[in-house]
Protein backbone atom coordinates (compact mmCIF):
# COMPACT_ATOMS: atom_id res chain seq x y z
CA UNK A 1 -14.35 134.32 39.65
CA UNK A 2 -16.49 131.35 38.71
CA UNK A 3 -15.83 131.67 35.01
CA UNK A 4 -12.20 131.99 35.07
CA UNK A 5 -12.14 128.72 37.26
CA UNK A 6 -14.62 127.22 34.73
CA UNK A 7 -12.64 128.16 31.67
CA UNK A 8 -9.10 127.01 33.30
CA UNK A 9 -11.08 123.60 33.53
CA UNK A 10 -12.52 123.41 30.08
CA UNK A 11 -9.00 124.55 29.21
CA UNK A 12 -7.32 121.53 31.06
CA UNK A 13 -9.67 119.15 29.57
CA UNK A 14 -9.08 120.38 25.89
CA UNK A 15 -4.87 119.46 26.56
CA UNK A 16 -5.81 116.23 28.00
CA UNK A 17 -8.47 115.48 25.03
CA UNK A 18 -5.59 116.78 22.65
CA UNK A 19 -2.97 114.73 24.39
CA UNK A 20 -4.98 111.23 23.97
CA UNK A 21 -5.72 112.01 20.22
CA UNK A 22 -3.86 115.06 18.26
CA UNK A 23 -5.95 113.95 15.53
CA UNK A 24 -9.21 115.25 16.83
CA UNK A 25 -11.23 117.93 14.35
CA UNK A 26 -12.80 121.01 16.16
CA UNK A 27 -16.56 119.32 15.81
CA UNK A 28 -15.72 116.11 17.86
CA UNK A 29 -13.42 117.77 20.70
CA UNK A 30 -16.58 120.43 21.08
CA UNK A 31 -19.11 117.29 21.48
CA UNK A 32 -16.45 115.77 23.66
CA UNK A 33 -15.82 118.52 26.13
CA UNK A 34 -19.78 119.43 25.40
CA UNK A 35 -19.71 123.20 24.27
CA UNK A 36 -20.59 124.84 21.07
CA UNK A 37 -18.36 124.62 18.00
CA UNK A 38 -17.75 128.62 18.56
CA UNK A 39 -17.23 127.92 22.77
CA UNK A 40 -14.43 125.51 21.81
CA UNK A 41 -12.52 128.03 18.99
CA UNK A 42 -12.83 130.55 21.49
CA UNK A 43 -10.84 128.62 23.85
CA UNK A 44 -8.56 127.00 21.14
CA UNK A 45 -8.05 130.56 20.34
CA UNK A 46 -6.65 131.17 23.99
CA UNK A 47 -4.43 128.30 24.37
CA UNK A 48 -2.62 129.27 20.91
CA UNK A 49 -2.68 132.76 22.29
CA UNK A 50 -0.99 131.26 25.44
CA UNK A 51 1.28 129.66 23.41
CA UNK A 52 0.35 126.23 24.86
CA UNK A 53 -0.99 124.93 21.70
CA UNK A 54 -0.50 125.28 17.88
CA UNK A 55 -2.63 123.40 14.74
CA UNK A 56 -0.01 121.76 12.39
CA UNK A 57 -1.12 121.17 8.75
CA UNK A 58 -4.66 121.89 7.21
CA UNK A 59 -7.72 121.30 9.51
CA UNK A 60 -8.82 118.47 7.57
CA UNK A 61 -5.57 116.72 7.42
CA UNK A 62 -3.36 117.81 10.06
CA UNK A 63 -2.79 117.61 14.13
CA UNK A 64 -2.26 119.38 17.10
CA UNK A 65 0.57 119.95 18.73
CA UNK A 66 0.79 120.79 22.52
CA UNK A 67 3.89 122.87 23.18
């Protein structure tokens, strides 16, 4: 399945974005990876759901944390 594989990327490159900078807001890790602002929550949504991911504080002032 072409998407699935795509996603599983997209995912991969949101941990290692998230790894370099915790820091990042939702608007520059979208222009980063280069999806919409919705594409990216969707997968942020997935990873949390996977448990491989959680937001720590408020969005304006807090971090990521990869679990």
């Amino acid at each position: 399945m072409v998407n699935g594989t795509v996603n599983k990327d997209r995912l991969s490159m949101i941990l290692a974005e998230i790894f370099k900078n915790n820091r990042l807001s939702i608007e520059d890790l979208a222009k980063i990876i280069g999806v919409s602002r919705r594409t990216l929550i969707r997968d942020l949504d997935k990873l949390k759901e996977q448990r491989r991911l959680l937001r720590v504080g408020s969005d304006k002032a807090g971090n990521w944390e990869i679990l």
